[in-house]
PDB file of N, CA and C in Angstrom:
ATOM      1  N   UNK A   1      -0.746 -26.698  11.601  1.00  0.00           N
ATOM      2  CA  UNK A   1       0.112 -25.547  11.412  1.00  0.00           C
ATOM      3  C   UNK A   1       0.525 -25.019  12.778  1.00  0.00           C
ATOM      4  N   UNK A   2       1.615 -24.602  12.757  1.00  0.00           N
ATOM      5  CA  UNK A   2       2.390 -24.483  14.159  1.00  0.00           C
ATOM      6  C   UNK A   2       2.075 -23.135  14.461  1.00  0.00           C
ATOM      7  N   UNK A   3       1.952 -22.053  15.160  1.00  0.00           N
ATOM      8  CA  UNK A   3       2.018 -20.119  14.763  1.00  0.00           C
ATOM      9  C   UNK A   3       3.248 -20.320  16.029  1.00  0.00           C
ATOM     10  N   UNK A   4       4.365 -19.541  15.271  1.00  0.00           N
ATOM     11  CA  UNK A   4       5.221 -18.987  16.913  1.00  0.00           C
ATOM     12  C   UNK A   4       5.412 -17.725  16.313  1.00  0.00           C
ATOM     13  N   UNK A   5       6.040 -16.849  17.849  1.00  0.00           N
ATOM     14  CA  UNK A   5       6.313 -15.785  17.568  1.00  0.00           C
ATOM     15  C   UNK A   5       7.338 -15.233  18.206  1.00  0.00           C
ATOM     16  N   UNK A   6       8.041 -14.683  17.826  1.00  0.00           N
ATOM     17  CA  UNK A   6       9.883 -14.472  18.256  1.00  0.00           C
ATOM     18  C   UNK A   6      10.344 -16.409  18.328  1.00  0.00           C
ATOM     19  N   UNK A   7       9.592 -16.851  17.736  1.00  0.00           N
ATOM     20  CA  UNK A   7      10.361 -18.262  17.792  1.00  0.00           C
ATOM     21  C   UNK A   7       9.935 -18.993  18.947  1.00  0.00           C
ATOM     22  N   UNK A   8       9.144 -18.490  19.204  1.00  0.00           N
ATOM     23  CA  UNK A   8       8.015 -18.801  20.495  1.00  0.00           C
ATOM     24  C   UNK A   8       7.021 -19.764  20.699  1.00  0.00           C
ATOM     25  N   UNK A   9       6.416 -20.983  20.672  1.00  0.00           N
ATOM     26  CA  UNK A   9       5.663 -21.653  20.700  1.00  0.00           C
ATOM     27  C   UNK A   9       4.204 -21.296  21.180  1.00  0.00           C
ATOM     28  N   UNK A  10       2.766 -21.766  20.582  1.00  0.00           N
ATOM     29  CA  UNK A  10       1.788 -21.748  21.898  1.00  0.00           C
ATOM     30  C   UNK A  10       2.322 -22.189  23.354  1.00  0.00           C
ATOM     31  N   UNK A  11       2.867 -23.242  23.524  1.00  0.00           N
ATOM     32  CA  UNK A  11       3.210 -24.260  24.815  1.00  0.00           C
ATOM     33  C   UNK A  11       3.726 -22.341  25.653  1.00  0.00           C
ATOM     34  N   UNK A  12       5.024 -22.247  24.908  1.00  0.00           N
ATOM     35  CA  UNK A  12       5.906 -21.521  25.879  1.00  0.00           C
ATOM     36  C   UNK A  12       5.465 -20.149  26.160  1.00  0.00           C
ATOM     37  N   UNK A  13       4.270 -19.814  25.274  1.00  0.00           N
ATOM     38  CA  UNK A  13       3.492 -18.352  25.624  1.00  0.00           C
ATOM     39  C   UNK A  13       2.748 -18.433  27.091  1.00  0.00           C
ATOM     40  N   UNK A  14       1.872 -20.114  26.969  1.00  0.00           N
ATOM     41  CA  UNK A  14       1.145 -20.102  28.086  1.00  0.00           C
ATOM     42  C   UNK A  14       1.765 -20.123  29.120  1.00  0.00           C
ATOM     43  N   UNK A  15       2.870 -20.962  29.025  1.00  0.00           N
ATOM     44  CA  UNK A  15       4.033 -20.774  30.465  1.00  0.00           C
ATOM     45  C   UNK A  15       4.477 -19.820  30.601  1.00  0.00           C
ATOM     46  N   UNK A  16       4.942 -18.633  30.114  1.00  0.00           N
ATOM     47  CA  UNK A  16       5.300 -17.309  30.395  1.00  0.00           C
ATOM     48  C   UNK A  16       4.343 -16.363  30.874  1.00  0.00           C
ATOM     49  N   UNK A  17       3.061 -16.794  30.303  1.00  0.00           N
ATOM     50  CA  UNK A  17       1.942 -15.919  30.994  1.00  0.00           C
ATOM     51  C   UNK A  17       1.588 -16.263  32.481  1.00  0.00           C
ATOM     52  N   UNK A  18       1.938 -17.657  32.405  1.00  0.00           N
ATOM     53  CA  UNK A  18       1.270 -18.312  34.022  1.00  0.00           C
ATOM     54  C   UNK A  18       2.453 -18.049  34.810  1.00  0.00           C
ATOM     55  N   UNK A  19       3.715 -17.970  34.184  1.00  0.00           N
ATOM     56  CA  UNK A  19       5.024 -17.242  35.585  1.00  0.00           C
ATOM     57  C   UNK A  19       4.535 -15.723  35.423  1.00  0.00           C
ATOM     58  N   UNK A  20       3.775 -14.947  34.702  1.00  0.00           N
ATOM     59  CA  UNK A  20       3.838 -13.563  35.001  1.00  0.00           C
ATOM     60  C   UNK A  20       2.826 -13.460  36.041  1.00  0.00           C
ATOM     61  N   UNK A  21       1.442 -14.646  35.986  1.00  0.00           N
ATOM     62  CA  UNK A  21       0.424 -13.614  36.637  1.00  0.00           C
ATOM     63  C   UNK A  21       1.179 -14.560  38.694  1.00  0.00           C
ATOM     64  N   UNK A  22       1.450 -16.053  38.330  1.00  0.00           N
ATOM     65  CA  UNK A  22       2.083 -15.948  39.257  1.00  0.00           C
ATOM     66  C   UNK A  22       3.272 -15.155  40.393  1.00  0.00           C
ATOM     67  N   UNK A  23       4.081 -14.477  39.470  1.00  0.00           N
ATOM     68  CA  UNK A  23       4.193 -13.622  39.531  1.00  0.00           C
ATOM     69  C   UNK A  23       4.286 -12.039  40.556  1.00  0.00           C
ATOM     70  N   UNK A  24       3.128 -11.427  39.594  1.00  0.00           N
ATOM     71  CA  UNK A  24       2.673  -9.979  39.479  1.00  0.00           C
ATOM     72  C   UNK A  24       1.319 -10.302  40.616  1.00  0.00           C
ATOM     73  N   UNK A  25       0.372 -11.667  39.957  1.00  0.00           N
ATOM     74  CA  UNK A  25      -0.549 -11.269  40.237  1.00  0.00           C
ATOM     75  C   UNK A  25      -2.016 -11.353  39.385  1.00  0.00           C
ATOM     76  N   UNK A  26      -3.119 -11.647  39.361  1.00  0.00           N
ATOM     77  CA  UNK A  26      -4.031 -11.243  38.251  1.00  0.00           C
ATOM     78  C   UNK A  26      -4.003  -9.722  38.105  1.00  0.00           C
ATOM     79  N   UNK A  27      -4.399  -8.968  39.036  1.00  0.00           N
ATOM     80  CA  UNK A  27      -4.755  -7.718  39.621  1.00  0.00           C
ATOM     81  C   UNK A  27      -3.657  -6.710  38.718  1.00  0.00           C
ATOM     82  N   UNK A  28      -2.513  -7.128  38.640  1.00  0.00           N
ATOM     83  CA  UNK A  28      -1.245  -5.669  37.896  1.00  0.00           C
ATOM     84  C   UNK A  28      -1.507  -6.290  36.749  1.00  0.00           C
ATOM     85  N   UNK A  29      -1.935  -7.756  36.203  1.00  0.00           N
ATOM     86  CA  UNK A  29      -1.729  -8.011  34.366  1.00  0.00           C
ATOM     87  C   UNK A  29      -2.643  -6.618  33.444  1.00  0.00           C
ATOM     88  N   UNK A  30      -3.650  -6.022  33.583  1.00  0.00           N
ATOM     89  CA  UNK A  30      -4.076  -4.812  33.129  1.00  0.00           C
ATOM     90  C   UNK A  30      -3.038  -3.745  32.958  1.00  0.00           C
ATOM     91  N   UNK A  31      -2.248  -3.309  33.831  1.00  0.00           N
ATOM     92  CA  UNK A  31      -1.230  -2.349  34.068  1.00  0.00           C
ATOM     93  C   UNK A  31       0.080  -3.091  33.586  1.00  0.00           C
ATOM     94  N   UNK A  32       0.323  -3.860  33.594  1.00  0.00           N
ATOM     95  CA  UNK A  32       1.405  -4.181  33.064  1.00  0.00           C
ATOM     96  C   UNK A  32       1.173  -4.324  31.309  1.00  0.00           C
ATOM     97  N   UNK A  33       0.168  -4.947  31.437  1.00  0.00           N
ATOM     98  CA  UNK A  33      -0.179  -4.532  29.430  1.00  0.00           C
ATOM     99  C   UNK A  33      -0.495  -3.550  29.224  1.00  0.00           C
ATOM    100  N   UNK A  34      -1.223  -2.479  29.963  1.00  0.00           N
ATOM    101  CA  UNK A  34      -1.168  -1.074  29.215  1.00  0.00           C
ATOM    102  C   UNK A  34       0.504  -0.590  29.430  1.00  0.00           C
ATOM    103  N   UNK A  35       1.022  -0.735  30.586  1.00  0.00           N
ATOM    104  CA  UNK A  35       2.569  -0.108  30.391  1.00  0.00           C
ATOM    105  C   UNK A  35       3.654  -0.286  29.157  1.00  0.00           C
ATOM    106  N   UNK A  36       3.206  -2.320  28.779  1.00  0.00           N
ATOM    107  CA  UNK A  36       4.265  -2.652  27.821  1.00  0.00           C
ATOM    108  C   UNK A  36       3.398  -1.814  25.933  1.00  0.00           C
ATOM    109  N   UNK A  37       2.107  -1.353  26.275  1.00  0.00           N
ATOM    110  CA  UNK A  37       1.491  -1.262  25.199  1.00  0.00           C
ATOM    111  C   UNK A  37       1.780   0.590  24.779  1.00  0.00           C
ATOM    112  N   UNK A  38       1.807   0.758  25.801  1.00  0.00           N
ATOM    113  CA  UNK A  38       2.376   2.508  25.399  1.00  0.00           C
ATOM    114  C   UNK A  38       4.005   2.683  25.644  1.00  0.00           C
ATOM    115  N   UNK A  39       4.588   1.599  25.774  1.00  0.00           N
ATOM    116  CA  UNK A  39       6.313   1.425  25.308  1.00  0.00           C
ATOM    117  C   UNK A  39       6.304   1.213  23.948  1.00  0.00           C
ATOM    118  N   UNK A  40       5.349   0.384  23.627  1.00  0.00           N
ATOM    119  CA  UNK A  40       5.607  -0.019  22.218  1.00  0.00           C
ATOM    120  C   UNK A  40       5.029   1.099  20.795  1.00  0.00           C
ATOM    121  N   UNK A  41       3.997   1.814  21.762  1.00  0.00           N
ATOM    122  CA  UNK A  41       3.610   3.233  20.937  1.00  0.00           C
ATOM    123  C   UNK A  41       4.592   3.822  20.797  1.00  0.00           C
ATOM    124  N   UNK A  42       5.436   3.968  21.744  1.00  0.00           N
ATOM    125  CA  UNK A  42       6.736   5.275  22.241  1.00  0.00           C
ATOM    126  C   UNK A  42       7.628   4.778  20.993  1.00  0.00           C
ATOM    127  N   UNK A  43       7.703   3.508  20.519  1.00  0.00           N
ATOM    128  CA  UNK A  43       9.240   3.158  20.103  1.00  0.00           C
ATOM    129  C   UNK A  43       8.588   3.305  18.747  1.00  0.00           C
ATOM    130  N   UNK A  44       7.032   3.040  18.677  1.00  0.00           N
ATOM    131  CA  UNK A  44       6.658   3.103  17.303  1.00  0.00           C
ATOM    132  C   UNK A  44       6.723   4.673  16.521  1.00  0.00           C
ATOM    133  N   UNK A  45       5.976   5.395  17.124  1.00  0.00           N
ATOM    134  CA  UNK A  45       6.417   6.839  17.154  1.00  0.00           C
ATOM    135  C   UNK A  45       7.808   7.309  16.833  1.00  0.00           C
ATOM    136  N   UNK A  46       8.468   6.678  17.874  1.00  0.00           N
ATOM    137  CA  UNK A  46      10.483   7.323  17.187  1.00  0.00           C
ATOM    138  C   UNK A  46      10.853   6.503  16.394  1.00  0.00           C
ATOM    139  N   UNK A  47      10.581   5.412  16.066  1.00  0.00           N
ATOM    140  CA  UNK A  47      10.683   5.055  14.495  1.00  0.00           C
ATOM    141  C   UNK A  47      10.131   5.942  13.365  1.00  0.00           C
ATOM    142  N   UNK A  48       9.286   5.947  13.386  1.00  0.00           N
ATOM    143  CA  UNK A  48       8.578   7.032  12.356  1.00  0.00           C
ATOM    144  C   UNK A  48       8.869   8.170  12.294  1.00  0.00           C
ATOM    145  N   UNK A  49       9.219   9.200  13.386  1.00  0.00           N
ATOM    146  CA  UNK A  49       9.989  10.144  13.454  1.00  0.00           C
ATOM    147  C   UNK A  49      11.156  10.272  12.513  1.00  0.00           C
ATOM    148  N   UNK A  50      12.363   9.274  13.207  1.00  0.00           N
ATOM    149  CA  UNK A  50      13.631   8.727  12.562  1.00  0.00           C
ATOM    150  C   UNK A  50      13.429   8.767  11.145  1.00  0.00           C
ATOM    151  N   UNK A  51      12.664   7.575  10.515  1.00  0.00           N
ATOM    152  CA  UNK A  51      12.598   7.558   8.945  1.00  0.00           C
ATOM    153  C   UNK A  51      11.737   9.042   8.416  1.00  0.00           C
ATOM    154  N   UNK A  52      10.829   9.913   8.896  1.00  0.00           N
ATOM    155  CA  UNK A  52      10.309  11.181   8.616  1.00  0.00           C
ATOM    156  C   UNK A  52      11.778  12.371   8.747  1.00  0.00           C
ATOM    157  N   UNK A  53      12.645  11.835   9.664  1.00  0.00           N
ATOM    158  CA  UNK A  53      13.813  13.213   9.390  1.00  0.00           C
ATOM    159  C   UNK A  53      14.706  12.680   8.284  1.00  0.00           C
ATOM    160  N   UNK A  54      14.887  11.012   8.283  1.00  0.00           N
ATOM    161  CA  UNK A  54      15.740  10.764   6.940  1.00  0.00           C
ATOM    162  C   UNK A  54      15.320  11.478   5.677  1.00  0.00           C
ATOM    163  N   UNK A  55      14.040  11.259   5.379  1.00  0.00           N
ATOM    164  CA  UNK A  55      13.293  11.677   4.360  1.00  0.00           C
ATOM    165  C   UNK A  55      13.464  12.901   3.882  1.00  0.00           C
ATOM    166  N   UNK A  56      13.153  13.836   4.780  1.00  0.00           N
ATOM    167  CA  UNK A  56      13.378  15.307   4.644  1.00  0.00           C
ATOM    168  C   UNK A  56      14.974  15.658   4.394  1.00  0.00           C
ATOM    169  N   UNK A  57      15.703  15.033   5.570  1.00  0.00           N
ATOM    170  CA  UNK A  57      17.318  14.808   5.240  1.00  0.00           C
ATOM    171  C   UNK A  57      17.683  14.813   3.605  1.00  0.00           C
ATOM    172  N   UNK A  58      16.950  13.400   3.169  1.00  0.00           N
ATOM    173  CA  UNK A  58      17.633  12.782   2.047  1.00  0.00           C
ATOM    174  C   UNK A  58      17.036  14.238   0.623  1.00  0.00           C
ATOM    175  N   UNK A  59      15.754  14.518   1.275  1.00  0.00           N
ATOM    176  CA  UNK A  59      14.620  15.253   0.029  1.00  0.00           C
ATOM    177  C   UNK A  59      15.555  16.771  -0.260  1.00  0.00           C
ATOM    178  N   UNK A  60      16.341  17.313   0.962  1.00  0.00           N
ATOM    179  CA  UNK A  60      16.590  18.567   1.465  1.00  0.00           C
ATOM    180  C   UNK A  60      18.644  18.259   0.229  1.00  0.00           C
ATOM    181  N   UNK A  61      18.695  17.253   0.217  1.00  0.00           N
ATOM    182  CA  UNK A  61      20.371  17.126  -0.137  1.00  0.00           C
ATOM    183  C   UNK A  61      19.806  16.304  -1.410  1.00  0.00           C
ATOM    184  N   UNK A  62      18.610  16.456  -2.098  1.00  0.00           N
ATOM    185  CA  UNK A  62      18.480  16.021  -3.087  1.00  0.00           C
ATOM    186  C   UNK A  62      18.538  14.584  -4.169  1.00  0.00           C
ATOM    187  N   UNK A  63      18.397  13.758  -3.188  1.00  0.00           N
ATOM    188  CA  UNK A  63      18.516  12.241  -2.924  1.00  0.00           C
ATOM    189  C   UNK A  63      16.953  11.695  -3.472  1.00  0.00           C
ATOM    190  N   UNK A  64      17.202  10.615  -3.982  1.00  0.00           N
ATOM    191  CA  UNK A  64      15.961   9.838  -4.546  1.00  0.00           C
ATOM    192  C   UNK A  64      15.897   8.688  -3.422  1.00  0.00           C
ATOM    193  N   UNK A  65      14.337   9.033  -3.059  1.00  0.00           N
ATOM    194  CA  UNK A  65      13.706   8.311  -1.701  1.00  0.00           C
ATOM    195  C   UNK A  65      12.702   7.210  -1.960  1.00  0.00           C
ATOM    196  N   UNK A  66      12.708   7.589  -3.009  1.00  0.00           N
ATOM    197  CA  UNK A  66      11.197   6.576  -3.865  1.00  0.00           C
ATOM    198  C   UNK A  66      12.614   4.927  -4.772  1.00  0.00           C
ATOM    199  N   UNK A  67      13.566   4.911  -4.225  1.00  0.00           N
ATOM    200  CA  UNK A  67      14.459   3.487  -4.663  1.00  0.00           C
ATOM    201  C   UNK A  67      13.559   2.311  -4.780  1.00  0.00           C
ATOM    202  N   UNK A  68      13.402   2.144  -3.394  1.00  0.00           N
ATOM    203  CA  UNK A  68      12.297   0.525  -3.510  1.00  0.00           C
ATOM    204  C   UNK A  68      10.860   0.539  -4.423  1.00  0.00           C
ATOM    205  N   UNK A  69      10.780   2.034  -4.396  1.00  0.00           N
ATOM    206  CA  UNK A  69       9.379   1.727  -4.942  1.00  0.00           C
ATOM    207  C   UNK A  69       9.355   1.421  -6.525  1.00  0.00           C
ATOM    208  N   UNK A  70      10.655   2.210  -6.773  1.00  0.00           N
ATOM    209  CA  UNK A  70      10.938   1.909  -8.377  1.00  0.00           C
ATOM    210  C   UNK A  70      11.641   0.168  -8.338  1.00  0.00           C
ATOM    211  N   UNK A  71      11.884  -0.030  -7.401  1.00  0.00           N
ATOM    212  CA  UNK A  71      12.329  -1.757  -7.553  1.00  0.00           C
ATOM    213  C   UNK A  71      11.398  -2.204  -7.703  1.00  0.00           C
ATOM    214  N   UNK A  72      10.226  -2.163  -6.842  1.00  0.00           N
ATOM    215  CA  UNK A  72       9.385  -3.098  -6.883  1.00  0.00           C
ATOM    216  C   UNK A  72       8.294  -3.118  -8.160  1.00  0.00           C
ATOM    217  N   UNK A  73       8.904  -1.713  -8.486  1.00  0.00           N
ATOM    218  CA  UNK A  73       7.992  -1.770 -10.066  1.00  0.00           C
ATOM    219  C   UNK A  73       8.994  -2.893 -10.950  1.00  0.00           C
ATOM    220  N   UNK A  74       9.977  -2.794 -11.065  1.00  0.00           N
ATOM    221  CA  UNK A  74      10.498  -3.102 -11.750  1.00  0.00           C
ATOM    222  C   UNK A  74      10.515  -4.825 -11.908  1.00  0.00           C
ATOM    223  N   UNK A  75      10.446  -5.240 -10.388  1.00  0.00           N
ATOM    224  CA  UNK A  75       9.837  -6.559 -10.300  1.00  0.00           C
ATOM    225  C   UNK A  75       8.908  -6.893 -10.706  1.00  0.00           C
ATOM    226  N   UNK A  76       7.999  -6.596 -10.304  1.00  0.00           N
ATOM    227  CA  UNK A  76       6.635  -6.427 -10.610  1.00  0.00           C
ATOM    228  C   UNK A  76       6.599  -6.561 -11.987  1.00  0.00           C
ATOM    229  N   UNK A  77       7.259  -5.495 -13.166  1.00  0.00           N
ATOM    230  CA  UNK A  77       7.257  -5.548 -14.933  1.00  0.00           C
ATOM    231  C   UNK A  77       7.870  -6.588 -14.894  1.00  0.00           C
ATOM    232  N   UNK A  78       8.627  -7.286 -14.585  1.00  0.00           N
ATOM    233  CA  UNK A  78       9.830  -8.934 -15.192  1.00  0.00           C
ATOM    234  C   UNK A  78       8.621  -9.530 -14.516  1.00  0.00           C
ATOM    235  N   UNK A  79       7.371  -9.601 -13.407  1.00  0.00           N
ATOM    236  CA  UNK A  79       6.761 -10.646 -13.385  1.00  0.00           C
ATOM    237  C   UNK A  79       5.795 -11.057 -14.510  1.00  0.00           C
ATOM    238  N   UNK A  80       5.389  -9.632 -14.618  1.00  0.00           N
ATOM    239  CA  UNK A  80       4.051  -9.605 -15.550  1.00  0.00           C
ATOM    240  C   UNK A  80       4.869 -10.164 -17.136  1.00  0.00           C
ATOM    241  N   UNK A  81       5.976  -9.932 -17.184  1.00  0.00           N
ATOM    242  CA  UNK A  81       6.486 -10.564 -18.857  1.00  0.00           C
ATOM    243  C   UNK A  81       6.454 -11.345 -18.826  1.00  0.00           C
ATOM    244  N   UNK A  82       7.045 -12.099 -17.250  1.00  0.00           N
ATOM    245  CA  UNK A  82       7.051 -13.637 -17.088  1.00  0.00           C
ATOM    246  C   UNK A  82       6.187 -14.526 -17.688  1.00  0.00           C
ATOM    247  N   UNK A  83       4.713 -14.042 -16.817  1.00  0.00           N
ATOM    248  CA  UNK A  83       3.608 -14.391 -16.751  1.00  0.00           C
ATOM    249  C   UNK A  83       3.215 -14.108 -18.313  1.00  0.00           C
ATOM    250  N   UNK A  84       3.249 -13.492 -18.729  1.00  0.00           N
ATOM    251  CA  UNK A  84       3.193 -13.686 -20.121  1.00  0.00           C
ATOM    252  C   UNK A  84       3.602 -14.347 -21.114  1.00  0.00           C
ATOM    253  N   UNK A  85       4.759 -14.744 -20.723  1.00  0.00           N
ATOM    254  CA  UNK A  85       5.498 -15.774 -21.954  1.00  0.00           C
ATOM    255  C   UNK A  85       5.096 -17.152 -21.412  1.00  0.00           C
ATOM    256  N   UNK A  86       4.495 -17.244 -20.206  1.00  0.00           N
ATOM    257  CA  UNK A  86       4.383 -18.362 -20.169  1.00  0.00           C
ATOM    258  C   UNK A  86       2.979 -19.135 -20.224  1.00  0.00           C
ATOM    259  N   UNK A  87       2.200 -17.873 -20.119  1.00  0.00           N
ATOM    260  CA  UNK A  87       0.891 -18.170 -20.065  1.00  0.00           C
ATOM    261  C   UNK A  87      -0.015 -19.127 -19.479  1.00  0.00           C
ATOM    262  N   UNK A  88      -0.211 -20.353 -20.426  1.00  0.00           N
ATOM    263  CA  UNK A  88      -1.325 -21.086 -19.173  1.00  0.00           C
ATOM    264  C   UNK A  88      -0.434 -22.314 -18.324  1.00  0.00           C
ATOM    265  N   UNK A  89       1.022 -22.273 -18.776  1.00  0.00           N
ATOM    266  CA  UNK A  89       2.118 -23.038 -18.385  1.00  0.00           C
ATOM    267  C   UNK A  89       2.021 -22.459 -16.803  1.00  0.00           C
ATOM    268  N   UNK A  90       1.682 -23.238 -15.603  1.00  0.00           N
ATOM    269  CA  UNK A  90       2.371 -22.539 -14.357  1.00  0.00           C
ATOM    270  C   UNK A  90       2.864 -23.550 -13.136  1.00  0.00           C
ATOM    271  N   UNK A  91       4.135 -23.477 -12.658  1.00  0.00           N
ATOM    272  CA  UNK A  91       4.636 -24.274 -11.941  1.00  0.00           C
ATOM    273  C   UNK A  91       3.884 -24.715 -10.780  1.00  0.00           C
ATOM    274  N   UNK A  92       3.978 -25.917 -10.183  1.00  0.00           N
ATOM    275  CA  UNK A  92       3.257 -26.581  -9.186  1.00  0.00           C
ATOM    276  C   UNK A  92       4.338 -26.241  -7.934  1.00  0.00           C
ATOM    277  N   UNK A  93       3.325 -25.899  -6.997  1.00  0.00           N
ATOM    278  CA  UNK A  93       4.341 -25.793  -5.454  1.00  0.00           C
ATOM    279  C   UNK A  93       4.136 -26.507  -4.232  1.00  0.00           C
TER     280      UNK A  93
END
């Protein structure tokens, strides 16, 4: 099994790490991961913010906020009928 990430390989992680500490340095890789790690708090935070003022936005002008959650019920009921009519019948994958 392969894992990438952003489309990223193991191979091309280790080479990006070995041009950073070449680089930076061993000595700044600490500081440079706490810097990129409280950027990524910062952006996580104003995301959540953002969707917390939609919310209130949408709650305040009287808007139904709970959409997906009623989808996914609704999926969810067509699975369970599914699964019912078909019973011990179940497709191979």
């Amino acid at each position: 099994m392969n894992t990438t990430f952003l489309f990223i390989g193991g191979p091309e992680i280790f080479i990006i790490l070995l041009i950073v500490v070449m680089f930076f340095g061993a000595d700044k890789l600490p500081e440079i991961a706490r810097g990129l790690g409280k950027g990524m708090r910062q952006i996580k935070d104003a995301t959540n913010d953002i969707k917390r003022e939609i919310n209130e936005s949408a709650q305040e002008h009287g808007l139904d906020t709970n959409i997906v959650q009623d989808i996914n019920k609704e999926v969810n009921d067509v699975k369970d009928n599914i699964d019912d009519l078909t019973g011990p019948i179940k497709r191979n994958r």
